[in-house]
N, C-alpha and C. Protein backbone atom coordinates (compact mmCIF):
# COMPACT_ATOMS: atom_id res chain seq x y z
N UNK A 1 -39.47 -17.39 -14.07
CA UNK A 1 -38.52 -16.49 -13.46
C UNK A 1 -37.79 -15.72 -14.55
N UNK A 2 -37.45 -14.23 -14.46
CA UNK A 2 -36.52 -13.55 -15.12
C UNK A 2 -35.21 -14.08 -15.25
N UNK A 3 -35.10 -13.81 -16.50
CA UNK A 3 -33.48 -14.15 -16.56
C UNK A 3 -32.61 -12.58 -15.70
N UNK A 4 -31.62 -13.23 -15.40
CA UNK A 4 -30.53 -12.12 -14.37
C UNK A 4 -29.51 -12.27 -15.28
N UNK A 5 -29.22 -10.72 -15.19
CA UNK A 5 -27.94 -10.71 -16.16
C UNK A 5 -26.74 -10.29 -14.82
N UNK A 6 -25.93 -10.90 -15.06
CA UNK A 6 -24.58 -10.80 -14.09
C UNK A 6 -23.91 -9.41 -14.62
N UNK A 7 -23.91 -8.75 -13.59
CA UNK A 7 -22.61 -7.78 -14.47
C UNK A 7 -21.51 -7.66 -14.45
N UNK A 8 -20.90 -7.20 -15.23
CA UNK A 8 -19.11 -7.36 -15.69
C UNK A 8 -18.50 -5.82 -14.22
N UNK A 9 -19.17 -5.46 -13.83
CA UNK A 9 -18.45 -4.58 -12.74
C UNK A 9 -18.95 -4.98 -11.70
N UNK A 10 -18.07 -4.19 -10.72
CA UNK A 10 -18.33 -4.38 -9.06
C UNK A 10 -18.99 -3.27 -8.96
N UNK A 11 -20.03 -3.65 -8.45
CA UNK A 11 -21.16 -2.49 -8.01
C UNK A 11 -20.59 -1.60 -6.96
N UNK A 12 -19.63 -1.39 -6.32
CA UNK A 12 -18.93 -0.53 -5.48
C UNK A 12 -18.08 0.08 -6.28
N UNK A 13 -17.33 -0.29 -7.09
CA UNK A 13 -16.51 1.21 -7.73
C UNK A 13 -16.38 1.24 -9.13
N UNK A 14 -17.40 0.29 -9.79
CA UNK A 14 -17.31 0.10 -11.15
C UNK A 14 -16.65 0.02 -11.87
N UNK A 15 -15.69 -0.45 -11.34
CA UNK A 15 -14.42 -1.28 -12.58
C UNK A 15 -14.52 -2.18 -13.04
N UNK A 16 -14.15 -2.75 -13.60
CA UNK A 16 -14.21 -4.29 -14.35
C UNK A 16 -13.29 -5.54 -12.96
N UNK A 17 -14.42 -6.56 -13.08
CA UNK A 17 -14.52 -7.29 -11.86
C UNK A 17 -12.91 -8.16 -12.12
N UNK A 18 -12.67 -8.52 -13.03
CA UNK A 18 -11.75 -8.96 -13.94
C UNK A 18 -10.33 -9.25 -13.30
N UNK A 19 -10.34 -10.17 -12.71
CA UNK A 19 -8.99 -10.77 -11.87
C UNK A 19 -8.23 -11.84 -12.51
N UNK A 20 -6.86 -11.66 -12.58
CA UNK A 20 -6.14 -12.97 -13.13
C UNK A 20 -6.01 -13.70 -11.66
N UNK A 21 -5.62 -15.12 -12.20
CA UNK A 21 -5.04 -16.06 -11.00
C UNK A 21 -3.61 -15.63 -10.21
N UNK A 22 -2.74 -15.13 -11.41
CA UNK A 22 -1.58 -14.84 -10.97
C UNK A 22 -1.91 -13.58 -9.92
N UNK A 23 -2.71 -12.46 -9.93
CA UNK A 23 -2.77 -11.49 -9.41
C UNK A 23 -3.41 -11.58 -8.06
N UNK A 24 -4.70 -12.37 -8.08
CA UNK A 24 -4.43 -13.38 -6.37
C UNK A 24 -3.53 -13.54 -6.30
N UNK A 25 -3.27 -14.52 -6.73
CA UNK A 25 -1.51 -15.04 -6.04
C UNK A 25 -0.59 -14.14 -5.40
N UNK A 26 -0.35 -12.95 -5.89
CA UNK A 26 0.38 -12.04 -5.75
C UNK A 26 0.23 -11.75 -4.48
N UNK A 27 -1.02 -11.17 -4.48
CA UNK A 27 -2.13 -10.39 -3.13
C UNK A 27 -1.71 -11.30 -1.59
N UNK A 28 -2.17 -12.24 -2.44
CA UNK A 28 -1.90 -13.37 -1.01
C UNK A 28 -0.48 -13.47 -0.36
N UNK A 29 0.07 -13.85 -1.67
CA UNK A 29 2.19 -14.01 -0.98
C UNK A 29 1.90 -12.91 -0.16
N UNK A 30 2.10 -11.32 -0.22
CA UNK A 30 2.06 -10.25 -0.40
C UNK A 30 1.63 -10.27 0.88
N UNK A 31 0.28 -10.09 1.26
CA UNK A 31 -0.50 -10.32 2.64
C UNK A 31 0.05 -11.11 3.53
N UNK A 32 0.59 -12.59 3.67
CA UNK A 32 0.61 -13.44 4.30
C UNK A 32 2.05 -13.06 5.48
N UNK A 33 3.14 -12.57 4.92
CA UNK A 33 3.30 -11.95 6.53
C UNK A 33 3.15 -10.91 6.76
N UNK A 34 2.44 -9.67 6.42
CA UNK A 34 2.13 -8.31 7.00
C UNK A 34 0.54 -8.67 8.00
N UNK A 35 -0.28 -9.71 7.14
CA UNK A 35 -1.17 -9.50 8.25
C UNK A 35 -2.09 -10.96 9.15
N UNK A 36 -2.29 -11.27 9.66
CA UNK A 36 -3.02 -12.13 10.86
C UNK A 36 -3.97 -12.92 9.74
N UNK A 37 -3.07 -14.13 9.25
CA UNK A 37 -4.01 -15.13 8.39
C UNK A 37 -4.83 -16.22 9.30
N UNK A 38 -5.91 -16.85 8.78
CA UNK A 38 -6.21 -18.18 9.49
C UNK A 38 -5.56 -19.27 9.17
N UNK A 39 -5.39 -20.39 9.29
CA UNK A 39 -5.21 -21.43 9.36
C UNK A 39 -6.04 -22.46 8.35
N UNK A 40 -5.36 -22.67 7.49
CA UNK A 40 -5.75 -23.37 6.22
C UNK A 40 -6.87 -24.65 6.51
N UNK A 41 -7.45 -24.80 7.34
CA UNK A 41 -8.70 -25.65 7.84
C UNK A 41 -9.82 -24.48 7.33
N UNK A 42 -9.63 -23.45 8.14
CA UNK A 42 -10.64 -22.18 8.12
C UNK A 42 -10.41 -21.65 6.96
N UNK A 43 -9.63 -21.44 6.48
CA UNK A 43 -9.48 -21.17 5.26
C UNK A 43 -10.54 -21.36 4.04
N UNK A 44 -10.17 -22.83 3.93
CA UNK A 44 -10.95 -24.03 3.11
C UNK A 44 -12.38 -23.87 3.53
N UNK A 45 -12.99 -23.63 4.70
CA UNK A 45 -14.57 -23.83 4.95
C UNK A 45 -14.78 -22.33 4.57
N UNK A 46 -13.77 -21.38 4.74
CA UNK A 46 -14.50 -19.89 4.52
C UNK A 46 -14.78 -19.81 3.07
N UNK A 47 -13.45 -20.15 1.96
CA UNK A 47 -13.70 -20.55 0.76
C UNK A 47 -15.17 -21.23 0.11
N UNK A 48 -15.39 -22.17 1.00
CA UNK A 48 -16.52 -23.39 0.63
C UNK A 48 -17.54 -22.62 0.69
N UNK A 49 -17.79 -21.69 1.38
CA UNK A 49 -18.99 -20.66 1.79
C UNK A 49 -19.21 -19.78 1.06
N UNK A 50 -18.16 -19.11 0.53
CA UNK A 50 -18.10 -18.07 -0.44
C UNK A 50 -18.17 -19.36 -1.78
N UNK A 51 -17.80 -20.04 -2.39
CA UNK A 51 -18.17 -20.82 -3.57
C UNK A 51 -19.51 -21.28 -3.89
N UNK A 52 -20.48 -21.18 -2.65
CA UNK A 52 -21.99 -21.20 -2.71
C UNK A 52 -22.81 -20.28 -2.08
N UNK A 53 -22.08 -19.31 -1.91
CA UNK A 53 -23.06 -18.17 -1.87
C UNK A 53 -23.28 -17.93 -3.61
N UNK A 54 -24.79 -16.50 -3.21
CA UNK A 54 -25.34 -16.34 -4.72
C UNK A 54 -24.99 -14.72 -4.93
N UNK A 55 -24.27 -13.85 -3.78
CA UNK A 55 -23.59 -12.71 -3.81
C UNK A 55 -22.07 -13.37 -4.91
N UNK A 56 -21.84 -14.59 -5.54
CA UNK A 56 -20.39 -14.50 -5.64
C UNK A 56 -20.14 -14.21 -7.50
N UNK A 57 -19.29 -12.97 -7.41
CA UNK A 57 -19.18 -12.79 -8.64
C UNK A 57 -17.96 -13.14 -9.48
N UNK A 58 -18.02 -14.15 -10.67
CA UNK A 58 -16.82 -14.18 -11.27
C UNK A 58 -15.56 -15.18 -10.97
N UNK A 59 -16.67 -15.76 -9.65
CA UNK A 59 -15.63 -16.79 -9.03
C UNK A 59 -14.79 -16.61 -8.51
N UNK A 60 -14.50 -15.26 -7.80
CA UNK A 60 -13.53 -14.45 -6.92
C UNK A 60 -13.98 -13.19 -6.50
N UNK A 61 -15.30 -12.24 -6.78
CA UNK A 61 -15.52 -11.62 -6.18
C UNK A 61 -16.77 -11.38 -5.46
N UNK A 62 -16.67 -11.05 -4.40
CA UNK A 62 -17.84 -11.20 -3.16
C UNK A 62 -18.75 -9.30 -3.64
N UNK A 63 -19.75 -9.90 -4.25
CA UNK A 63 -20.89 -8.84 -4.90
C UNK A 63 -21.57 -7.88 -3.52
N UNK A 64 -21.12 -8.51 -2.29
CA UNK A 64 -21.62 -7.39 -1.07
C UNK A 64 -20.36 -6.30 -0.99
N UNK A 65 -19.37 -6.93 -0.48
CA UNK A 65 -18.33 -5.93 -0.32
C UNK A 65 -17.41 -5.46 -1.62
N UNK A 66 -17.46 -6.51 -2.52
CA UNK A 66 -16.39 -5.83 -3.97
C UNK A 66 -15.09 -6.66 -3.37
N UNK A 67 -15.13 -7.33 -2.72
CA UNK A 67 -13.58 -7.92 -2.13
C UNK A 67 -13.36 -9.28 -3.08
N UNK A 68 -12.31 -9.25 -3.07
CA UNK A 68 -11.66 -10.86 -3.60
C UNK A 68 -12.02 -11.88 -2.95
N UNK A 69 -12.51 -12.58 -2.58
CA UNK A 69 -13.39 -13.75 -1.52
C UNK A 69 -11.91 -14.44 -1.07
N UNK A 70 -10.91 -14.93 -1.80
CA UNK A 70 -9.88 -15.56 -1.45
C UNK A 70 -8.71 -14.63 -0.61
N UNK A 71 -8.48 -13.29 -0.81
CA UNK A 71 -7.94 -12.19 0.09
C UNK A 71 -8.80 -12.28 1.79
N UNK A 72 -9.78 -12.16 1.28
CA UNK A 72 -10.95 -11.20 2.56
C UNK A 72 -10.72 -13.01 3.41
N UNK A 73 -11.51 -14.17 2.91
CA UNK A 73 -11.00 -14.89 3.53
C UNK A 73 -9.72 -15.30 4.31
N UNK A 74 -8.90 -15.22 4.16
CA UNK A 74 -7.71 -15.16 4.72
C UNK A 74 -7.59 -14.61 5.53
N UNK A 75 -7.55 -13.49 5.77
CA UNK A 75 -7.38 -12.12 6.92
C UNK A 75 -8.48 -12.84 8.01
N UNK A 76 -7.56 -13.23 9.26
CA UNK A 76 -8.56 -13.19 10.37
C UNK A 76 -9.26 -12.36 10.62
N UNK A 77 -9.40 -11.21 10.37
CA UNK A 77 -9.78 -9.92 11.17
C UNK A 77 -11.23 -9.68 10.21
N UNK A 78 -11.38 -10.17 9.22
CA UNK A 78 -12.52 -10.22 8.07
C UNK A 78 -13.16 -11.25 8.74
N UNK A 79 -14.06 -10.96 8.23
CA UNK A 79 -15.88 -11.87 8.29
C UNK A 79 -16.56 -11.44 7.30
N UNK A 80 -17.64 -12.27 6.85
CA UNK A 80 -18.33 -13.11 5.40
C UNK A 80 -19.30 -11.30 5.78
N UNK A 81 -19.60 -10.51 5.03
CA UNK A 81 -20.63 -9.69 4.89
C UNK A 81 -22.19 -9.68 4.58
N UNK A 82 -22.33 -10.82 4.72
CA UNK A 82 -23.63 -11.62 4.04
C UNK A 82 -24.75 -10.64 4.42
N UNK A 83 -25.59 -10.33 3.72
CA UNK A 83 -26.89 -9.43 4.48
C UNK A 83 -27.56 -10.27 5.35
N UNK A 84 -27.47 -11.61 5.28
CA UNK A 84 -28.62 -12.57 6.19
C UNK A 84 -27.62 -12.61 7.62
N UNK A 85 -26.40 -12.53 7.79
CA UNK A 85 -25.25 -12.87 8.67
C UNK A 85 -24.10 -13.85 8.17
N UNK A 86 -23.14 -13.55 8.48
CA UNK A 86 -22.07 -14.57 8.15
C UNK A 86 -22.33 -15.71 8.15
N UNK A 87 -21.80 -16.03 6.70
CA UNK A 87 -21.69 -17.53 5.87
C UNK A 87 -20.36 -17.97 6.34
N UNK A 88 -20.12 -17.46 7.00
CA UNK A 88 -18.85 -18.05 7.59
C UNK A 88 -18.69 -18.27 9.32
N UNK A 89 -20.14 -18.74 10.16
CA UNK A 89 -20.47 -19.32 11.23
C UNK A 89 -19.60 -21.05 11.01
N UNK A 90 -18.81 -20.88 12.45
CA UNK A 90 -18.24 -21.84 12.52
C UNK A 90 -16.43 -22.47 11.55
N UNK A 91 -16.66 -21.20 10.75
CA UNK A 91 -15.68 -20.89 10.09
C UNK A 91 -14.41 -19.70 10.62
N UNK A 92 -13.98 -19.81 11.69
CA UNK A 92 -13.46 -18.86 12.44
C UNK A 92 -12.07 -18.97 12.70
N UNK A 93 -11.51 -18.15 12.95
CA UNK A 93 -9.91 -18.89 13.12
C UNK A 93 -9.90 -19.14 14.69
């Protein structure tokens, strides 16, 4: 098999994929009362899904949409973008 080289941008707007922890953090406080979170059960399995998918870049960003996997999770109103279908069946709020 070829070796795969990962790349340092998000194939949607080509910036540098490059997230601190603190800057989640931020996002999330930030989000959590303006918009319709799940429930930290769903949370955790949507997480678990995105940590073994092979779209995941950088360990926080989801290589289909360019999203933060730990933002996009959160937001009820989001679902997993997977090309095969959501990795996040049964993971629902």
């Amino acid at each position: 098999m070829k070796d795969v080289t990962v790349p340092g941008t998000c194939k949607g707007c080509e910036r540098d994929i490059t997230i601190s922890e603190e800057q989640i953090t931020r996002i999330l406080n930030n989000m959590r009362p303006k918009v319709e979170c799940v429930n930290d059960e769903v949370y955790e399995a949507r997480l678990l899904a995105c940590s073994q998918c092979e779209d995941l870049m950088a360990g926080h960003t989801c290589g289909i949409s360019g999203s933060i996997v730990r933002v996009r999770a959160l937001a009820a109103t989001h679902n997993c973008p997977s090309y095969s279908g959501s990795r996040w069946q049964g993971a629902s709020s």
